[in-house]
N, C-alpha and C. Protein backbone atom coordinates (compact mmCIF):
# COMPACT_ATOMS: atom_id res chain seq x y z
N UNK A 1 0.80 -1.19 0.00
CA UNK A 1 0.00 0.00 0.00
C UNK A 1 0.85 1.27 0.00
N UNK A 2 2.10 1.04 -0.12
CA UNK A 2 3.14 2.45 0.04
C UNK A 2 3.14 2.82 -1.75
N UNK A 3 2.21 4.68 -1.56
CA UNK A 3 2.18 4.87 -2.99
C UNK A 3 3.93 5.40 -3.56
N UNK A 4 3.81 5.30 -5.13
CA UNK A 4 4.97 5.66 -5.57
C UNK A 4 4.86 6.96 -5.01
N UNK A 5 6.17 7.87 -5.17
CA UNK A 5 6.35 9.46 -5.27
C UNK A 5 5.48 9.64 -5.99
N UNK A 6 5.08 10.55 -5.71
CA UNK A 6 3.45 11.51 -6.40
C UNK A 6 4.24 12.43 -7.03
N UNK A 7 5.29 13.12 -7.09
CA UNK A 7 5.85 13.55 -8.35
C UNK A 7 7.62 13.55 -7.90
N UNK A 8 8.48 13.63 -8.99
CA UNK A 8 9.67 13.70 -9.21
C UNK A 8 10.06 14.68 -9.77
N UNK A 9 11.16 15.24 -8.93
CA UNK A 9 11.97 16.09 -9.18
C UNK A 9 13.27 16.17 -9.29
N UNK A 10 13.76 16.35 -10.88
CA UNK A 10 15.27 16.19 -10.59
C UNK A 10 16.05 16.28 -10.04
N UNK A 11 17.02 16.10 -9.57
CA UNK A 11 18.30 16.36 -8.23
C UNK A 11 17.61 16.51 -7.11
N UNK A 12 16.09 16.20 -6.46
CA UNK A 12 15.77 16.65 -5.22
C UNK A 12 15.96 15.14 -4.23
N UNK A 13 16.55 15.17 -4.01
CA UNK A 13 16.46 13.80 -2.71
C UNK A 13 15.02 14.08 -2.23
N UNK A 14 14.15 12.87 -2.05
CA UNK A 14 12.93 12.74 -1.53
C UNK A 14 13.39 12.12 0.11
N UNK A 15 13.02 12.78 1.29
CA UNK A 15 12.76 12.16 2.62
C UNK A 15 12.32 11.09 2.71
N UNK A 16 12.86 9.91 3.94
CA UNK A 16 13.01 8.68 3.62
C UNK A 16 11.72 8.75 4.73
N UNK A 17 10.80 7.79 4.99
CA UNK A 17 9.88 7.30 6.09
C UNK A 17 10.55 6.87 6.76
N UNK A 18 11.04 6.88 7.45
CA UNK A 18 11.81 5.51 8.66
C UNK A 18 11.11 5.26 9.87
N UNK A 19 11.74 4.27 10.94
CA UNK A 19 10.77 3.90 12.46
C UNK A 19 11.21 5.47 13.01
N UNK A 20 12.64 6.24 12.74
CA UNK A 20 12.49 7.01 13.70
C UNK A 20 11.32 8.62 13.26
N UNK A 21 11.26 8.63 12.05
CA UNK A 21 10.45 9.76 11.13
C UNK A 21 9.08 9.23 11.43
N UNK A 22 8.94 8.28 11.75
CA UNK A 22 7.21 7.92 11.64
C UNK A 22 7.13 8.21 13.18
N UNK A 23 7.82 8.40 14.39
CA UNK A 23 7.79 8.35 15.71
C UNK A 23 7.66 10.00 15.60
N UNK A 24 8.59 10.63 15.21
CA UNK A 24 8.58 11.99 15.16
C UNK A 24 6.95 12.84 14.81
N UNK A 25 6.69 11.94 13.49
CA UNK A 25 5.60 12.64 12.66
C UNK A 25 4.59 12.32 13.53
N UNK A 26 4.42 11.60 14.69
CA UNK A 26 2.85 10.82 14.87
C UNK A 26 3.13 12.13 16.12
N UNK A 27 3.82 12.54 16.96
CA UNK A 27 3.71 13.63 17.90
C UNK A 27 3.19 15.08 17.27
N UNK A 28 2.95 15.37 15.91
CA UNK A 28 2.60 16.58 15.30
C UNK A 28 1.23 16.77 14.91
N UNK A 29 0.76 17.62 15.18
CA UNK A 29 -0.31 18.21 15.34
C UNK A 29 -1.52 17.55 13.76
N UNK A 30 -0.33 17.21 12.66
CA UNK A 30 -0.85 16.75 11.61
C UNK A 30 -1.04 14.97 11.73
N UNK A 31 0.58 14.43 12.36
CA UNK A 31 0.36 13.34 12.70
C UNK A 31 -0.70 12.55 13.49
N UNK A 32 -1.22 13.25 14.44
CA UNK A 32 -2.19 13.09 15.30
C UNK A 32 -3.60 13.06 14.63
N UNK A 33 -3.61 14.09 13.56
CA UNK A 33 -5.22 14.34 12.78
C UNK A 33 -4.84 12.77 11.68
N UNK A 34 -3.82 12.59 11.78
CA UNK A 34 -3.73 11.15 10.17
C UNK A 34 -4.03 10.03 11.10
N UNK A 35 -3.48 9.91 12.45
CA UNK A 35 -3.39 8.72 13.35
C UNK A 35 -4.82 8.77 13.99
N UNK A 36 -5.95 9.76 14.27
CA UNK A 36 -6.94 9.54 14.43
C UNK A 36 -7.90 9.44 13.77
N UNK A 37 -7.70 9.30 12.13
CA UNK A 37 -8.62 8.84 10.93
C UNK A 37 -8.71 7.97 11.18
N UNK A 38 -10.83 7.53 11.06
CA UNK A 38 -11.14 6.40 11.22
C UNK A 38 -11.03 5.56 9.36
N UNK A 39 -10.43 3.91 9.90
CA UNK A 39 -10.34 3.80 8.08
C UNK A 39 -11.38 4.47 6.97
N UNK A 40 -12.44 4.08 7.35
CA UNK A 40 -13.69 4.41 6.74
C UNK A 40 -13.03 5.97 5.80
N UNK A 41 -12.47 7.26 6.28
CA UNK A 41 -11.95 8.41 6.15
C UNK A 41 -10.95 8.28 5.45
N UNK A 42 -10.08 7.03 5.15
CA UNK A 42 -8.50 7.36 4.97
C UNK A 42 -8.41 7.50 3.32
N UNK A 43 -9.40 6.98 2.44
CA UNK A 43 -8.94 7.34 1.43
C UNK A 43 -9.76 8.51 0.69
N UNK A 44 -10.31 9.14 1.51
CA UNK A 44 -10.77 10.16 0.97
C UNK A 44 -9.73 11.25 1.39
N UNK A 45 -8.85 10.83 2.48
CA UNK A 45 -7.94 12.01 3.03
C UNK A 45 -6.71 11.75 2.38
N UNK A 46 -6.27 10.59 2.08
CA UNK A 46 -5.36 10.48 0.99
C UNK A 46 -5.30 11.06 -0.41
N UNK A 47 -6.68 10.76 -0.80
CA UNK A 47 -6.79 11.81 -2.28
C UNK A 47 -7.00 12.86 -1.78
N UNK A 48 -6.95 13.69 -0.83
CA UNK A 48 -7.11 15.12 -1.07
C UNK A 48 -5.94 15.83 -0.74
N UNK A 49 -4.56 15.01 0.20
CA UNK A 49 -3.62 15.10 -0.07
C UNK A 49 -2.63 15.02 -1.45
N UNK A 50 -3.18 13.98 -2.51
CA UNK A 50 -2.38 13.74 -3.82
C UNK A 50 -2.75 14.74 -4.01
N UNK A 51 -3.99 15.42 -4.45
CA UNK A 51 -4.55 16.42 -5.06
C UNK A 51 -3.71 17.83 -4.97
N UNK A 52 -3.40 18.51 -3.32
CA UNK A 52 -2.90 19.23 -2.71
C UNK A 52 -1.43 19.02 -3.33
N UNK A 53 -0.56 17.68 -3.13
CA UNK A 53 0.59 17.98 -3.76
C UNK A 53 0.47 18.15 -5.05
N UNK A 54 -0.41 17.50 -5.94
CA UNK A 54 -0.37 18.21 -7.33
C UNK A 54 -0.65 19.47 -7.62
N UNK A 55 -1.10 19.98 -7.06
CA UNK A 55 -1.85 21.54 -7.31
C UNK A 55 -0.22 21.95 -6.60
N UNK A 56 0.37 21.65 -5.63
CA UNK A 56 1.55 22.69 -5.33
C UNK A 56 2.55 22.27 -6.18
N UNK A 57 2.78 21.56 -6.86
CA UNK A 57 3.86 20.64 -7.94
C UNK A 57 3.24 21.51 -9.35
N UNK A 58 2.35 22.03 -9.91
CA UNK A 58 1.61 22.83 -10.56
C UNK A 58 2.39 24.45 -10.62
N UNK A 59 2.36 24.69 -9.25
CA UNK A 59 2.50 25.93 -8.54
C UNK A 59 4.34 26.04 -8.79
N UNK A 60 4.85 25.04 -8.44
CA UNK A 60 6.30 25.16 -8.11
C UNK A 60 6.55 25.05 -9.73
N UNK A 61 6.04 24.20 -10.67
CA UNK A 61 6.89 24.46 -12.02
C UNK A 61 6.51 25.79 -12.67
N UNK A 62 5.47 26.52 -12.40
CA UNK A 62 5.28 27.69 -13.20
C UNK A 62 5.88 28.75 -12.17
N UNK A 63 6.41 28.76 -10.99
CA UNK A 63 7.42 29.44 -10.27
C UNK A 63 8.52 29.53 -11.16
N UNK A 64 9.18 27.94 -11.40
CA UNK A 64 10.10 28.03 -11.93
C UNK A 64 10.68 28.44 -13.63
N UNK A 65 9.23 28.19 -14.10
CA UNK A 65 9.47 28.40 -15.79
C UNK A 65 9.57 30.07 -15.55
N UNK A 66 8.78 30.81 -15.17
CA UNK A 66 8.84 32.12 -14.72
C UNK A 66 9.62 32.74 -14.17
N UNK A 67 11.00 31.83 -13.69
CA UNK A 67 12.02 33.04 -13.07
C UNK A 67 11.37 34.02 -11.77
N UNK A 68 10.51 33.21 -11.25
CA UNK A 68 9.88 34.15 -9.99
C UNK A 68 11.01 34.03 -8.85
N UNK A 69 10.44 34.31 -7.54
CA UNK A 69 11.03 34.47 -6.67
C UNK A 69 11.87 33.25 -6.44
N UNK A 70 12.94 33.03 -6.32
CA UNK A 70 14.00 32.08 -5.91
C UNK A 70 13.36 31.51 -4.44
N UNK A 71 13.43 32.59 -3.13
CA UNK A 71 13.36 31.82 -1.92
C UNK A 71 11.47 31.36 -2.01
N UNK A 72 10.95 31.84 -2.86
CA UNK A 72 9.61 31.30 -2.91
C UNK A 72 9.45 29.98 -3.29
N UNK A 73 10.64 29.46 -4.60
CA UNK A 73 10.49 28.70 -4.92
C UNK A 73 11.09 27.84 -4.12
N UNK A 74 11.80 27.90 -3.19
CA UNK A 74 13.00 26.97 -2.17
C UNK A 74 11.52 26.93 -1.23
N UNK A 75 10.98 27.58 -1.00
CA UNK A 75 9.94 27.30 0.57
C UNK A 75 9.09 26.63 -0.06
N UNK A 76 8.36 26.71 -1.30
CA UNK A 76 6.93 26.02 -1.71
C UNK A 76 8.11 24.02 -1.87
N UNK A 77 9.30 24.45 -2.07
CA UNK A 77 9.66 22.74 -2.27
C UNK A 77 10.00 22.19 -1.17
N UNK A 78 10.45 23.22 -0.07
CA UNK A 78 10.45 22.14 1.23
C UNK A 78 9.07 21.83 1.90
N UNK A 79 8.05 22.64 1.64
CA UNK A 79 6.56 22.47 1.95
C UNK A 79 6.12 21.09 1.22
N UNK A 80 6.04 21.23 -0.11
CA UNK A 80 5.78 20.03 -0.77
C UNK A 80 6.77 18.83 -0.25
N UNK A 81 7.93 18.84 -0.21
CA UNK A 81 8.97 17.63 0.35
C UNK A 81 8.13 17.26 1.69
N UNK A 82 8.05 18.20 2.75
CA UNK A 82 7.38 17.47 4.17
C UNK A 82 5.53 17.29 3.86
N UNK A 83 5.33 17.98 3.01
CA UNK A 83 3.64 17.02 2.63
C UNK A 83 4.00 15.95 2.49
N UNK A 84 5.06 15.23 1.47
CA UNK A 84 5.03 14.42 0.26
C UNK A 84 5.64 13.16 1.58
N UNK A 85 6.26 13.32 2.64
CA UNK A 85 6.57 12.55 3.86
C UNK A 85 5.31 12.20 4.64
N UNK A 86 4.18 13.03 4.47
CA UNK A 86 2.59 13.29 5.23
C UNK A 86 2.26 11.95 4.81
N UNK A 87 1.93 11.92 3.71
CA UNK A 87 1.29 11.04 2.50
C UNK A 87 2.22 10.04 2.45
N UNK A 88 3.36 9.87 2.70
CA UNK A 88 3.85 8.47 2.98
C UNK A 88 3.27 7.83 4.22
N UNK A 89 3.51 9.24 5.24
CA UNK A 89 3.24 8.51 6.67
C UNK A 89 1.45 7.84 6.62
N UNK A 90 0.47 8.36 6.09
CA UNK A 90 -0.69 8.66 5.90
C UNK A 90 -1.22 7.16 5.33
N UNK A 91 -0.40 6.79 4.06
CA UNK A 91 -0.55 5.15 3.82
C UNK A 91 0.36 3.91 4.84
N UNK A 92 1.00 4.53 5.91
CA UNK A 92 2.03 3.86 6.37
C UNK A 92 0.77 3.31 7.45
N UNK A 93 0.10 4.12 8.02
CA UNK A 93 -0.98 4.40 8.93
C UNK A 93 -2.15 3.65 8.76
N UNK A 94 -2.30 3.95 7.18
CA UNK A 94 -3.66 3.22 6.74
C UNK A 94 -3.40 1.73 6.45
N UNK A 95 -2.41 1.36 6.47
CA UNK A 95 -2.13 0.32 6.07
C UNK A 95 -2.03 -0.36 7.10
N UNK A 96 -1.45 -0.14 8.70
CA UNK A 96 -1.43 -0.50 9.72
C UNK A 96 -3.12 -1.15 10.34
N UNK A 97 -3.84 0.13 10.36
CA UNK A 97 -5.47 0.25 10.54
C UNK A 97 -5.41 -0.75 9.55
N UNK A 98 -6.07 -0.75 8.34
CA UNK A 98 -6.11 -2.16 7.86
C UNK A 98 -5.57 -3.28 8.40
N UNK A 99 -4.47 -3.70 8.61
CA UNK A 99 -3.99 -4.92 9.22
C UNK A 99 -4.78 -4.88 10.16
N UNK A 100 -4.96 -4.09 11.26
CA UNK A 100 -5.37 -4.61 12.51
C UNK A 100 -6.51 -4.67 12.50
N UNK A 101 -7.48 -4.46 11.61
CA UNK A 101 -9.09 -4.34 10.87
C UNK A 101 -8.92 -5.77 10.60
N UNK A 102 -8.41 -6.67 9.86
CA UNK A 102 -8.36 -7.69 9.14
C UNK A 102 -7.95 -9.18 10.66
N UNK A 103 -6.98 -8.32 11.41
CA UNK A 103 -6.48 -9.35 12.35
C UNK A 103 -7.74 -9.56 13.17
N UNK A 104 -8.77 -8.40 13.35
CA UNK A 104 -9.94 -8.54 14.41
C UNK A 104 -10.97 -9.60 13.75
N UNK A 105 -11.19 -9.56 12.39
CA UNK A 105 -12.03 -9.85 12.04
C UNK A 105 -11.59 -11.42 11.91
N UNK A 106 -10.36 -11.93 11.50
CA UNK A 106 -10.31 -12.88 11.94
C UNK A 106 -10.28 -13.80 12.59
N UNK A 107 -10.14 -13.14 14.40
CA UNK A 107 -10.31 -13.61 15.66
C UNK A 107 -12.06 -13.98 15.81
């Protein structure tokens, strides 16, 4: 259930999920709103996250074809980079809830 990168960007290293990044993310104010989605919720909150990074992946290439602001364009890509970690953590989550949906129902 771990989606591909929702978009690629040349030379950008994408943030890795790890045990210690998923410990970090679940104490944040966002982590907490993804970790208390009931499944029933999760894939409607997942697509409205893809959506959100596409619309800012939208935003960041016509920054860049345009020669706009440089540090605008550096902040809208570390914004999109820690969404684009959200939405990892977000299926990391849903995928958990599932398992343990599936382990109940089998007991």
């Amino acid at each position: 259930m771990k989606p591909d990168n929702i978009f690629h960007l040349p030379g950008i290293k994408m943030p890795e999920l790890t045990h210690q990044k998923i410990q970090e993310l679940k104490k944040t104010a966002k982590g907490k709103l993804i970790t208390g989605t009931p499944m029933e919720a999760f894939q409607a909150l997942v697509s409205s996250m893809e959506i959100a990074l596409q619309e800012q992946l939208a935003q960041y290439d016509y920054i860049q074809q345009t020669v706009m602001d440089n540090a605008k364009r550096k902040m809208l890509l570390l914004e999109m980079l820690d969404d684009h970690l959200y939405l990892e953590f977000a299926y990391h989550i849903m995928f958990i809830k599932w398992r343990e949906q599936q382990i109940s129902k089998a007991s």
